[in-house]
N, C-alpha and C. Protein backbone atom coordinates (compact mmCIF):
# COMPACT_ATOMS: atom_id res chain seq x y z
N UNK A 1 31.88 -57.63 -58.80
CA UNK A 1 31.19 -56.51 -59.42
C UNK A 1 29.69 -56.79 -59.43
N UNK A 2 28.86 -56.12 -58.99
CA UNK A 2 27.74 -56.33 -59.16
C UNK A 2 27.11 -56.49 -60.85
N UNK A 3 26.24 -57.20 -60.48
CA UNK A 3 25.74 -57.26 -62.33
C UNK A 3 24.76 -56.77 -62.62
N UNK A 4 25.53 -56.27 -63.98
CA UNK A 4 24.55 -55.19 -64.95
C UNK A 4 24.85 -53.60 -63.98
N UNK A 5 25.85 -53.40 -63.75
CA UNK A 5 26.72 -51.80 -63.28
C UNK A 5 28.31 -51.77 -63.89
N UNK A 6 27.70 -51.27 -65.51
CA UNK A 6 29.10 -50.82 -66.30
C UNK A 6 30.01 -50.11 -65.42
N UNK A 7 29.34 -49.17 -65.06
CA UNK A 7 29.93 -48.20 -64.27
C UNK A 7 30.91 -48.77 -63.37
N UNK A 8 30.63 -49.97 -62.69
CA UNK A 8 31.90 -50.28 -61.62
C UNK A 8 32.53 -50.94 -62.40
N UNK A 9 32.71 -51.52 -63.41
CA UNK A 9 33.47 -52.07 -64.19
C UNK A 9 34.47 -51.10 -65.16
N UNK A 10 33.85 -50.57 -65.34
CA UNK A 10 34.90 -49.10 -65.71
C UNK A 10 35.51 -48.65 -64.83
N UNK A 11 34.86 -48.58 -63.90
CA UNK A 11 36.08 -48.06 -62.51
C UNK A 11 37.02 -48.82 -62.18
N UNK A 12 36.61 -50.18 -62.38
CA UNK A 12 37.51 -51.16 -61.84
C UNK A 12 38.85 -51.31 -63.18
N UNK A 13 38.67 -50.47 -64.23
CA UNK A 13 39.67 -50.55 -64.91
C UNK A 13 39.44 -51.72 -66.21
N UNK A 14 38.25 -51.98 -66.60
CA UNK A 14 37.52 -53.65 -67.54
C UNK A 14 37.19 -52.45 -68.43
N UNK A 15 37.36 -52.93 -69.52
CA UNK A 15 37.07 -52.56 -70.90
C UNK A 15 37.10 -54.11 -71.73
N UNK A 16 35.18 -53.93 -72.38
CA UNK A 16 35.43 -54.68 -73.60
C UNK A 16 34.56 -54.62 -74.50
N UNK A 17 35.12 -54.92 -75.55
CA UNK A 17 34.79 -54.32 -77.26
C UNK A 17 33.97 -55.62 -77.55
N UNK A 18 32.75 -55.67 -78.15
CA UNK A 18 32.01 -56.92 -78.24
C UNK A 18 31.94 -57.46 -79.91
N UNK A 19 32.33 -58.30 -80.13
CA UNK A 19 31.69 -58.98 -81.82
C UNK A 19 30.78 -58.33 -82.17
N UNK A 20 29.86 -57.96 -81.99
CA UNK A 20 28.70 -57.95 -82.47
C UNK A 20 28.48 -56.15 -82.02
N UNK A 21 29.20 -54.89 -82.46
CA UNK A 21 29.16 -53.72 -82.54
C UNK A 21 27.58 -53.52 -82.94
N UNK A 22 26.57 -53.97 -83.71
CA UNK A 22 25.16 -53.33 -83.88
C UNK A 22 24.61 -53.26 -82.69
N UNK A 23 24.86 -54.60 -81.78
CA UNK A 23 23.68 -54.72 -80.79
C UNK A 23 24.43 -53.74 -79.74
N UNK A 24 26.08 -54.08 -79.26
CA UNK A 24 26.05 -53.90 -77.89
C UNK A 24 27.44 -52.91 -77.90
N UNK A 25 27.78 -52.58 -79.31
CA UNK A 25 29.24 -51.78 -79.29
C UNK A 25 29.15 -50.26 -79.74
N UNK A 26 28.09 -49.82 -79.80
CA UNK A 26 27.49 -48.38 -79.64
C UNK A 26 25.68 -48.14 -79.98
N UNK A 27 25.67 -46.51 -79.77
CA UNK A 27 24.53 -46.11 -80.05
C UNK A 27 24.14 -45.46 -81.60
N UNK A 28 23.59 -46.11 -82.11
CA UNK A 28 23.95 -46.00 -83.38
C UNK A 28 22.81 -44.63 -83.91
N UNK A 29 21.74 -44.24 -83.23
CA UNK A 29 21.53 -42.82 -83.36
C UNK A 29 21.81 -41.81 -82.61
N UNK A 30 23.38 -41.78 -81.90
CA UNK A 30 23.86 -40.46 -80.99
C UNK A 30 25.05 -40.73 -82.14
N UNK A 31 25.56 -39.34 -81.96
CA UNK A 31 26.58 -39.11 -82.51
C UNK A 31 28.04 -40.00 -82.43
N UNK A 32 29.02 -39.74 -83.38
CA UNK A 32 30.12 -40.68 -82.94
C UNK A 32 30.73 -39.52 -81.50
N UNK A 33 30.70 -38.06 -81.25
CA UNK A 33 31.07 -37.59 -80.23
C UNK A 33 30.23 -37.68 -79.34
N UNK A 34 29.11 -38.44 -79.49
CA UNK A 34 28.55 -38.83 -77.56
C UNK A 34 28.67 -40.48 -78.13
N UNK A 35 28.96 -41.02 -78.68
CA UNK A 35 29.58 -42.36 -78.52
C UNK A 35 30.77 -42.40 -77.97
N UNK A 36 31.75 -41.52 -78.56
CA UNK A 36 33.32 -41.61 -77.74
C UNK A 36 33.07 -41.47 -76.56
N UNK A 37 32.67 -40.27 -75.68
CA UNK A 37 32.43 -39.76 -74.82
C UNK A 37 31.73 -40.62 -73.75
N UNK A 38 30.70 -41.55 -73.92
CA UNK A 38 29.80 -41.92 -73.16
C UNK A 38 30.23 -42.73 -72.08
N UNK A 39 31.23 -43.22 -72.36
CA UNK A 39 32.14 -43.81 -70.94
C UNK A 39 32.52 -42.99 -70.47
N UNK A 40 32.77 -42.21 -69.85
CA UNK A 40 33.46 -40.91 -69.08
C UNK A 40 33.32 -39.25 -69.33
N UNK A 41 32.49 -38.88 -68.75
CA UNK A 41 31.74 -37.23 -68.93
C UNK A 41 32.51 -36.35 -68.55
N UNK A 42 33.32 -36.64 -67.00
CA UNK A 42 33.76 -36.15 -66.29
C UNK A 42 34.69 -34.88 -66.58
N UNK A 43 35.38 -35.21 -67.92
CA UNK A 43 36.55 -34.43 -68.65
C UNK A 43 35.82 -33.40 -68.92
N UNK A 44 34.44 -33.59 -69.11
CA UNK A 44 33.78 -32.58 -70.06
C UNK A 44 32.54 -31.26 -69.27
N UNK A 45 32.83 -31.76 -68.28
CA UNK A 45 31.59 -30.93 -67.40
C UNK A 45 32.21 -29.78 -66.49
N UNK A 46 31.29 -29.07 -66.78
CA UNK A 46 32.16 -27.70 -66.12
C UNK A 46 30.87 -27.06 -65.30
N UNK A 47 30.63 -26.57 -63.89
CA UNK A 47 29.62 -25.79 -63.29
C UNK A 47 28.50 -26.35 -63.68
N UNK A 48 28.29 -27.79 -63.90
CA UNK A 48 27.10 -28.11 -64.10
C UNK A 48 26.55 -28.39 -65.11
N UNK A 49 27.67 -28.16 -66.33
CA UNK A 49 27.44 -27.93 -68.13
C UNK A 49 28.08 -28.93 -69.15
N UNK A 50 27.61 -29.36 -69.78
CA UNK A 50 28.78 -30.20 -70.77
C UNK A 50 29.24 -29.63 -71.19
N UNK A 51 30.23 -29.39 -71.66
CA UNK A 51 31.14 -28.82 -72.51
C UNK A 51 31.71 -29.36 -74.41
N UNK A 52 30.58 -28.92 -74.89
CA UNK A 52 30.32 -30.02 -76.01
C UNK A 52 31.66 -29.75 -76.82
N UNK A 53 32.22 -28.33 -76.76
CA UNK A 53 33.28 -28.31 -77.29
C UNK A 53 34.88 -28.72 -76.87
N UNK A 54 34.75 -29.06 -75.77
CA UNK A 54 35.86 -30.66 -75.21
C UNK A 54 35.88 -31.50 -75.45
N UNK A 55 34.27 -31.98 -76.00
CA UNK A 55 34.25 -33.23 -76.63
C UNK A 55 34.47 -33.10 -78.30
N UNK A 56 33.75 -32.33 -78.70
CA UNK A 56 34.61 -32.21 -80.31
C UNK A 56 35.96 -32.30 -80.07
N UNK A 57 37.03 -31.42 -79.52
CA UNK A 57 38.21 -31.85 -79.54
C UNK A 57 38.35 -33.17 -79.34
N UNK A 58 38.40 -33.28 -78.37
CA UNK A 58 38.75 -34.85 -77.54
C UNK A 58 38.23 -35.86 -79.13
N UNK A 59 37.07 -35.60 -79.76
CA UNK A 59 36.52 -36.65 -80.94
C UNK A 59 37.64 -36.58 -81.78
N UNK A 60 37.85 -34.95 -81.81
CA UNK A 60 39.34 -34.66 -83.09
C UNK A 60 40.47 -35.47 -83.17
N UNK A 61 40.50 -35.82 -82.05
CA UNK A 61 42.34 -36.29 -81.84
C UNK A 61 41.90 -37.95 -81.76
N UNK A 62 40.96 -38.40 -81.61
CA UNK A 62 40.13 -39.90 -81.64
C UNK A 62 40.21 -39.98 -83.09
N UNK A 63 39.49 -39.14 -83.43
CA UNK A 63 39.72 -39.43 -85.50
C UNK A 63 40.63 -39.27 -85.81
N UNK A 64 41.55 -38.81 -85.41
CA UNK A 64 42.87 -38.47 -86.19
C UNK A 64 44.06 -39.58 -85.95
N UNK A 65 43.68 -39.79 -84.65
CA UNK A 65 44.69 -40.89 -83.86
C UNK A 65 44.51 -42.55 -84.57
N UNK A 66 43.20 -42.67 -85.10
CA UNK A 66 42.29 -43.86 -85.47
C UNK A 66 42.18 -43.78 -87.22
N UNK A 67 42.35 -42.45 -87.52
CA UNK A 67 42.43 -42.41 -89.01
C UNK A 67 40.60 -42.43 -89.28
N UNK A 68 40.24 -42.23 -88.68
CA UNK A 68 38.35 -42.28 -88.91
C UNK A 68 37.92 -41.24 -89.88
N UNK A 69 37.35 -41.78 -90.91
CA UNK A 69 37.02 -40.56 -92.15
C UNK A 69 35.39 -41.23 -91.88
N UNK A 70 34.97 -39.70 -92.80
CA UNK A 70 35.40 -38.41 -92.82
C UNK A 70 36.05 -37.59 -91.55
N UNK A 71 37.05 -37.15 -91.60
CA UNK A 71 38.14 -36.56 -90.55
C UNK A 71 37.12 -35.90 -89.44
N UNK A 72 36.17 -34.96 -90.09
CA UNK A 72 35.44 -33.63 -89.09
C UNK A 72 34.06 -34.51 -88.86
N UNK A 73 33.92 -35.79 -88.94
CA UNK A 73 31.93 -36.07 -88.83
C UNK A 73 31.96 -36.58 -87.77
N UNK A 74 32.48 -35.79 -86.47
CA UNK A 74 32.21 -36.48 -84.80
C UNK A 74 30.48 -36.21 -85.09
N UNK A 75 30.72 -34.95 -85.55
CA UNK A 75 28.93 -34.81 -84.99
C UNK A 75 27.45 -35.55 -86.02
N UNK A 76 28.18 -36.38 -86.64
CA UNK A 76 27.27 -37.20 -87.55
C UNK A 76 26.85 -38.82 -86.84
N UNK A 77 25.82 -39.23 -86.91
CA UNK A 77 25.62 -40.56 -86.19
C UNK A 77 26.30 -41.62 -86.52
N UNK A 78 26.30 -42.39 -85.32
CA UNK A 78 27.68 -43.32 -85.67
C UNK A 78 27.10 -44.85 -86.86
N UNK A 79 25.92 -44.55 -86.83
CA UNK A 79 25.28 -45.66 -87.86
C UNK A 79 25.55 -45.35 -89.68
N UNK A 80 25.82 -43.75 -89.60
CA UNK A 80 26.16 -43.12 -91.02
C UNK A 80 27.84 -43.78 -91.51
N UNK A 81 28.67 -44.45 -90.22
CA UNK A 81 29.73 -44.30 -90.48
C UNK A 81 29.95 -46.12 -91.25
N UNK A 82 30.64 -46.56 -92.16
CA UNK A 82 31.16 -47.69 -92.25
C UNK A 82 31.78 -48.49 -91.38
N UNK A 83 31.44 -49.98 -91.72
CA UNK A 83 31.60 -50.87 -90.46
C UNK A 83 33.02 -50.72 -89.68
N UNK A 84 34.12 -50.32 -91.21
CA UNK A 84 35.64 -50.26 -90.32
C UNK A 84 35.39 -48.98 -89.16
N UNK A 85 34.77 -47.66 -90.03
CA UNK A 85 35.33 -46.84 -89.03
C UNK A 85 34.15 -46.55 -87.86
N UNK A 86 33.33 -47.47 -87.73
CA UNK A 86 32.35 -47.63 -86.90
C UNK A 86 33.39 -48.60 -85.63
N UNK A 87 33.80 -49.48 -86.01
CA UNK A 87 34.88 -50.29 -85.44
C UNK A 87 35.73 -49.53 -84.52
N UNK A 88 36.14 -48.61 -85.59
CA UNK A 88 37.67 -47.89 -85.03
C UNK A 88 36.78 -46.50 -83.75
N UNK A 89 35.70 -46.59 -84.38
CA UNK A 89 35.14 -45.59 -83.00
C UNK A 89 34.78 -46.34 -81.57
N UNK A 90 34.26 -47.47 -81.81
CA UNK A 90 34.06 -48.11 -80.77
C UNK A 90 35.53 -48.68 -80.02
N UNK A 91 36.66 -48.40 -80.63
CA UNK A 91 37.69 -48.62 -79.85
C UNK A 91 37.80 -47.24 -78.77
N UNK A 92 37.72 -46.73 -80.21
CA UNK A 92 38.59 -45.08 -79.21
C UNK A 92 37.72 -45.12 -78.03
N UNK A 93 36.20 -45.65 -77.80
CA UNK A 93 35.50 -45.43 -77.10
C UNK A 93 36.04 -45.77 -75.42
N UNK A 94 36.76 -46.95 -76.04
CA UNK A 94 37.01 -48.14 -74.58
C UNK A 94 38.20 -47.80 -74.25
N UNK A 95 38.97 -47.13 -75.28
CA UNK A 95 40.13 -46.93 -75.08
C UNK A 95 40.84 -46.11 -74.46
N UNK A 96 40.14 -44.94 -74.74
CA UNK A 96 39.52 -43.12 -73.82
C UNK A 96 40.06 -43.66 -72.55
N UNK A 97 39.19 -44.86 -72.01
CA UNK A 97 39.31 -45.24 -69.98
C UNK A 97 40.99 -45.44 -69.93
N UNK A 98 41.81 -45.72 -70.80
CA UNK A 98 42.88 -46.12 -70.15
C UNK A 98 42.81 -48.04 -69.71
N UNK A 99 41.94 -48.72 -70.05
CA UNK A 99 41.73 -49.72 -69.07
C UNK A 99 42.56 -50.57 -68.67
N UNK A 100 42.79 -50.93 -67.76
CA UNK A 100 44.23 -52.45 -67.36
C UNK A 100 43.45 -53.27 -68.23
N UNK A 101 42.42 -53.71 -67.92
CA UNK A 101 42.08 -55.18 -69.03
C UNK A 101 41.46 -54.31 -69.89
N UNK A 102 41.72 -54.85 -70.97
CA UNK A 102 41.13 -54.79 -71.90
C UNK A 102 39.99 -56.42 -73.14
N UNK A 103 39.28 -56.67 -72.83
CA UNK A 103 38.67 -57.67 -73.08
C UNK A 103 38.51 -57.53 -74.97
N UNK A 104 38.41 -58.52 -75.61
CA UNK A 104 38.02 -58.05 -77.34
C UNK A 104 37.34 -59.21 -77.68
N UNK A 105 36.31 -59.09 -78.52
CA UNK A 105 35.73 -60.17 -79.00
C UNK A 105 35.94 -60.08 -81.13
N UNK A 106 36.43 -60.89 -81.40
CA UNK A 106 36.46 -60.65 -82.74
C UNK A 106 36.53 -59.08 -83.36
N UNK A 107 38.17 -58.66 -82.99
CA UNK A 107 38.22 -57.52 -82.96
C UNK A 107 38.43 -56.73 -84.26
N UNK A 108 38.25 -57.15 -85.32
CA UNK A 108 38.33 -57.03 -87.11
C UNK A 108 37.38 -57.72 -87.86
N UNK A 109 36.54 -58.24 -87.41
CA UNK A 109 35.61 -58.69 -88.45
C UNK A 109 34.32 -57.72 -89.23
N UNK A 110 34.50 -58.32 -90.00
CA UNK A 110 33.77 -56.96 -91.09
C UNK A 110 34.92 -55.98 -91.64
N UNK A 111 35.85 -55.72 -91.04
CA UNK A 111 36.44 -54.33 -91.54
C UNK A 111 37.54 -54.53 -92.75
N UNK A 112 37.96 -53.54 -92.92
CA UNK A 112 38.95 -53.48 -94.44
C UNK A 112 40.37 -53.55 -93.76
N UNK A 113 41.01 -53.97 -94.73
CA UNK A 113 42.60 -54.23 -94.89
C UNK A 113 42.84 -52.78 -93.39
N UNK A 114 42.71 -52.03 -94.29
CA UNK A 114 43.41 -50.71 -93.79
C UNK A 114 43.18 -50.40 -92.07
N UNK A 115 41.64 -50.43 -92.29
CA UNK A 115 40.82 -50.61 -90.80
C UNK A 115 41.76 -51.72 -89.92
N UNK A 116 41.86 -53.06 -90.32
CA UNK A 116 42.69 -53.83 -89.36
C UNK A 116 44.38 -53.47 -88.85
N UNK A 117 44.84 -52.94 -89.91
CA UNK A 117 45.57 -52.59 -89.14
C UNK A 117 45.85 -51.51 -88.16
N UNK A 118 45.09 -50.49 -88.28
CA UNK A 118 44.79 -49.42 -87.20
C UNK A 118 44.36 -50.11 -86.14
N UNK A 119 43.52 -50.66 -86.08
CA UNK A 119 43.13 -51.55 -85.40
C UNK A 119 44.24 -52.52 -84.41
N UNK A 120 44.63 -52.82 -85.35
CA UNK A 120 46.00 -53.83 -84.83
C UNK A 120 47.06 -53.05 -83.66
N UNK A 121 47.50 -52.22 -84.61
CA UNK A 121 48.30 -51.45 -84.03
C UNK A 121 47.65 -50.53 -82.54
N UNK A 122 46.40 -50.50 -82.47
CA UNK A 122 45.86 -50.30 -81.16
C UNK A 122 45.84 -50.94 -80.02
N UNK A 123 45.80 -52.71 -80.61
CA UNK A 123 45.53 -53.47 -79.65
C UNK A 123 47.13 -53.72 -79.21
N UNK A 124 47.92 -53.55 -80.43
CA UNK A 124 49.29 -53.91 -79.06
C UNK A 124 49.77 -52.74 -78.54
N UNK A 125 49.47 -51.35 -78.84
CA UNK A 125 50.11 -50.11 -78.04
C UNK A 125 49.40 -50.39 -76.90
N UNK A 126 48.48 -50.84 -76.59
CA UNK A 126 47.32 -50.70 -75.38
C UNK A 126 48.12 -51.78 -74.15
N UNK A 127 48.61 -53.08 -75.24
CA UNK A 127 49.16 -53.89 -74.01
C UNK A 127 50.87 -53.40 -73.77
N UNK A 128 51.45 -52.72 -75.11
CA UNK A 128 53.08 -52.40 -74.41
C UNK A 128 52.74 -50.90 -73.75
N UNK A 129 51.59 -50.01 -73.25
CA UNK A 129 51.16 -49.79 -72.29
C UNK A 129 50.93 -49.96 -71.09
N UNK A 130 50.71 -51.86 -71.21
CA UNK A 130 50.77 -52.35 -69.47
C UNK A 130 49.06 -53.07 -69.08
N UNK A 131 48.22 -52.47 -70.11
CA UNK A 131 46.93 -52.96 -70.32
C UNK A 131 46.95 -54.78 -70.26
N UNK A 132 46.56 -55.92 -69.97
CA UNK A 132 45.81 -56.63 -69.94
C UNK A 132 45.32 -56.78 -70.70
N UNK A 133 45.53 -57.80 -72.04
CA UNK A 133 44.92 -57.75 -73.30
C UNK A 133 44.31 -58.97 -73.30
N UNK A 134 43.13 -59.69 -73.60
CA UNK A 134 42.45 -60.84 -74.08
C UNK A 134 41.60 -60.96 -74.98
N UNK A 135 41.93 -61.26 -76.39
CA UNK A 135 41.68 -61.57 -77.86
C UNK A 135 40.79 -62.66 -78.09
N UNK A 136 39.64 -62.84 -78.56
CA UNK A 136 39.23 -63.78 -78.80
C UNK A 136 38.77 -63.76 -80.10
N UNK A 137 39.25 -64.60 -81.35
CA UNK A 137 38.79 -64.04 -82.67
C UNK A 137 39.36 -65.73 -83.30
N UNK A 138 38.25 -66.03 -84.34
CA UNK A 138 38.56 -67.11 -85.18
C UNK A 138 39.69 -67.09 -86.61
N UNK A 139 40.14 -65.55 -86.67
CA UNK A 139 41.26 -65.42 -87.81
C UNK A 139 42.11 -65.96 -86.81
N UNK A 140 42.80 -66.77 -87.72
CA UNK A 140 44.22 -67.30 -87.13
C UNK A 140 45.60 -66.52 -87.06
N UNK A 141 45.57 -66.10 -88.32
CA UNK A 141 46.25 -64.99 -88.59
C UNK A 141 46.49 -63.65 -87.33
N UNK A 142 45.27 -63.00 -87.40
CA UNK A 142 44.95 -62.38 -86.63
C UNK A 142 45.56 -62.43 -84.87
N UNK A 143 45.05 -63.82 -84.61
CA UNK A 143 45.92 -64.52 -83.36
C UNK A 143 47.18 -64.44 -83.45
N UNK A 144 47.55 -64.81 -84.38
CA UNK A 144 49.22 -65.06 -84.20
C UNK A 144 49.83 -63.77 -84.74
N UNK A 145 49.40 -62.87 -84.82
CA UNK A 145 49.87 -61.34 -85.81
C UNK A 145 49.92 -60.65 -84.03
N UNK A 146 49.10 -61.04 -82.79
CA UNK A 146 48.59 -59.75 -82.11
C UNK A 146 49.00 -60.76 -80.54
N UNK A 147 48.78 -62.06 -80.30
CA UNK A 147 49.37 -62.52 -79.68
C UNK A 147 50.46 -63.29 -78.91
N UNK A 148 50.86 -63.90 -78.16
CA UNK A 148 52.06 -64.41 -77.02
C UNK A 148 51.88 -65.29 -76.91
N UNK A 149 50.78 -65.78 -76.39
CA UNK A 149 50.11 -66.68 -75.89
C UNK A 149 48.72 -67.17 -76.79
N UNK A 150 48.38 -68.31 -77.01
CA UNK A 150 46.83 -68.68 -77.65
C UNK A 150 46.50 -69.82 -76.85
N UNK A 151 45.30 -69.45 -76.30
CA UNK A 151 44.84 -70.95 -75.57
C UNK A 151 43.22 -71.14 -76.51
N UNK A 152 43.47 -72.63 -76.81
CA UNK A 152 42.38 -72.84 -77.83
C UNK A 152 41.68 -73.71 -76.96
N UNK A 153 40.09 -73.60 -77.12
CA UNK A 153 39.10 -74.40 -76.37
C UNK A 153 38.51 -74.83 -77.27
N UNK A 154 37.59 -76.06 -77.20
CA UNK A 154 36.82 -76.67 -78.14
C UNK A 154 35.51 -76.93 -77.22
N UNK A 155 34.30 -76.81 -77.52
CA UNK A 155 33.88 -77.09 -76.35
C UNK A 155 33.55 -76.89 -75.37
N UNK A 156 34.31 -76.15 -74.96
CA UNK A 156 34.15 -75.55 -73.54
C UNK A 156 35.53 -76.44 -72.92
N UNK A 157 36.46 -76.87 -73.70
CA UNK A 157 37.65 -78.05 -72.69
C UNK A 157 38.51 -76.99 -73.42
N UNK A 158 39.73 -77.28 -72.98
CA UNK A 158 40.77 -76.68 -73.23
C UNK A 158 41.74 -77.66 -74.05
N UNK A 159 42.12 -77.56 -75.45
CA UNK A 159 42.85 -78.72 -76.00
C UNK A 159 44.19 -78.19 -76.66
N UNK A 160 44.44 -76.97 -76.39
CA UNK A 160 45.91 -76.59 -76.73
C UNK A 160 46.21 -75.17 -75.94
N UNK A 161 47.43 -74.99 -75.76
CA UNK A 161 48.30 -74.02 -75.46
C UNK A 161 49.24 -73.38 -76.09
N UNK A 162 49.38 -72.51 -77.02
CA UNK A 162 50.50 -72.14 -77.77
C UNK A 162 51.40 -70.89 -76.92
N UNK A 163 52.57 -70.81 -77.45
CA UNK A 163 53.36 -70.09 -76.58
C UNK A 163 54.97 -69.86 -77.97
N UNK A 164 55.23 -68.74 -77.58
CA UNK A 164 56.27 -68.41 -77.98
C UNK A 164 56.60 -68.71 -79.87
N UNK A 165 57.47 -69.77 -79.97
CA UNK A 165 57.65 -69.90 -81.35
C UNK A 165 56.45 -70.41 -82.34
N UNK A 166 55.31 -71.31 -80.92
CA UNK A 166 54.18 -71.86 -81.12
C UNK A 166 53.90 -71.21 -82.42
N UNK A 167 53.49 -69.83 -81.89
CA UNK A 167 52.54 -68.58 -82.19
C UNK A 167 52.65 -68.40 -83.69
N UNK A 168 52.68 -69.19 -84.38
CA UNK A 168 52.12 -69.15 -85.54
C UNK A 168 50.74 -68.75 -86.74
N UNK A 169 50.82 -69.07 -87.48
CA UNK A 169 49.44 -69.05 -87.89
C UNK A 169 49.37 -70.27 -88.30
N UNK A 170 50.27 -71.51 -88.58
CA UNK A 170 50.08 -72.71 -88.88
C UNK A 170 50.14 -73.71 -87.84
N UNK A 171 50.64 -72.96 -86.42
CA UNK A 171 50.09 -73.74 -85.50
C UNK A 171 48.84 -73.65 -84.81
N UNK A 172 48.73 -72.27 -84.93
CA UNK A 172 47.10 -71.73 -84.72
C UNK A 172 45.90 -72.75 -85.24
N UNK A 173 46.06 -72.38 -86.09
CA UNK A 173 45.12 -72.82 -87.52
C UNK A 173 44.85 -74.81 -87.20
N UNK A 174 46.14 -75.46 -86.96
CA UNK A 174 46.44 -76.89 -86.51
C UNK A 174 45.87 -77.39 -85.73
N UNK A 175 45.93 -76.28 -84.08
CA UNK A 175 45.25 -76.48 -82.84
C UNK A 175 43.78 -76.26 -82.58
N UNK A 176 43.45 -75.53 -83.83
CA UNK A 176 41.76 -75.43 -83.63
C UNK A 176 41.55 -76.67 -84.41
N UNK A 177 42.05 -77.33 -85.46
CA UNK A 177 41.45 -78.55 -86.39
C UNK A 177 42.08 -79.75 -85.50
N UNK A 178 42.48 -79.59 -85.20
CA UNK A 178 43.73 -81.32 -84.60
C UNK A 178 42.09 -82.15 -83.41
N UNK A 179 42.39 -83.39 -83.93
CA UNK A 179 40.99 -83.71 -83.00
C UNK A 179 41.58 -83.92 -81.68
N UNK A 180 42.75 -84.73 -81.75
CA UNK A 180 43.14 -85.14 -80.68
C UNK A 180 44.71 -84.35 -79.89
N UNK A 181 44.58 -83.09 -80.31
CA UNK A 181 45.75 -82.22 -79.79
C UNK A 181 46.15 -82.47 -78.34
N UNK A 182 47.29 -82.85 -77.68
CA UNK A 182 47.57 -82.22 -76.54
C UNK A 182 48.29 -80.92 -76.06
N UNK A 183 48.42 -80.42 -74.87
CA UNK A 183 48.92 -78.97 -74.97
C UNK A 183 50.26 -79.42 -75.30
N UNK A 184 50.81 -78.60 -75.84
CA UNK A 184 52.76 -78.48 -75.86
C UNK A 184 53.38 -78.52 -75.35
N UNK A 185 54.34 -78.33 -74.55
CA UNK A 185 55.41 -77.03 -73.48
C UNK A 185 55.52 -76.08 -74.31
């Protein structure tokens, strides 16, 4: 992929949600309906025109699907909204593409009880969809609530592998502290 062209990376089917939503996970003075929207226009253009009222819908069924309150404020800026449902917009955002991968960086931090699990429940419909899911987040919990697989690095080395019954949160939690871990089977 050439670098620094979202665009072919969206084509190529890559979606990813970044830690750090202020800097790089929306526009925080456009609306949350040209935030949803801004990955893909295409739905919305007709003879040359946006079609702003495809995108209100299309925002409708994003808030509703995501639980995003206030229910009707697509057209309010997405900086007015709280960190959960600022969160839960920047999903619908990536999520809109359909993507095979889906990439996540600390995909609940900051947000409320309630927010995570919407949340949650996004990230595994997306992979028993067929999506390509890769989680990267320091709740342990979190890991072992949403994944199969956990490969823990320290470093930049690789010092565990969890798998199957692994998938704990007390083996999680073990394999990031253990100094001298080896991988499992």
């Amino acid at each position: 992929m050439p670098h620094g062209q979202p665009h072919a990376l969206i084509g190529a089917g890559v979606a990813m949600i970044p830690a750090d939503r202020e800097r790089s996970g929306g526009f925080y003075g456009l609306t949350a309906r040209e935030n949803l929207t801004i990955t893909g226009l295409r739905p919305h253009w007709r003879r040359g025109l946006l079609r702003k009222g495809s995108e209100r819908a299309e925002s409708a069924d994003w808030f509703r699907d995501l639980d995003v309150r206030p229910s009707s404020a697509y057209e309010q800026p997405l900086g007015s909204f709280s960190g959960g449902n600022q969160q839960k917009l920047v999903f619908a955002k990536w999520l809109r593409t359909r993507p095979k991968v889906l990439l996540i960086d600390e995909p609940t931090q900051g947000v409320d009880i309630g927010a995570k699990a919407t949340l949650h429940h996004q990230i595994l419909e997306t992979a028993r969809g067929g999506a390509g899911v890769l989680v990267s987040s320091s709740d342990t919990d979190e890991l072992a609530a949403l994944c199969h697989r956990i490969v823990v690095l320290r470093r930049g080395r690789l010092v565990a592998t969890l798998s199957g019954a692994q998938v704990t949160q007390g083996d999680v939690a073990h394999a990031c502290v253990a100094e001298n871990i080896q991988e499992r089977p």
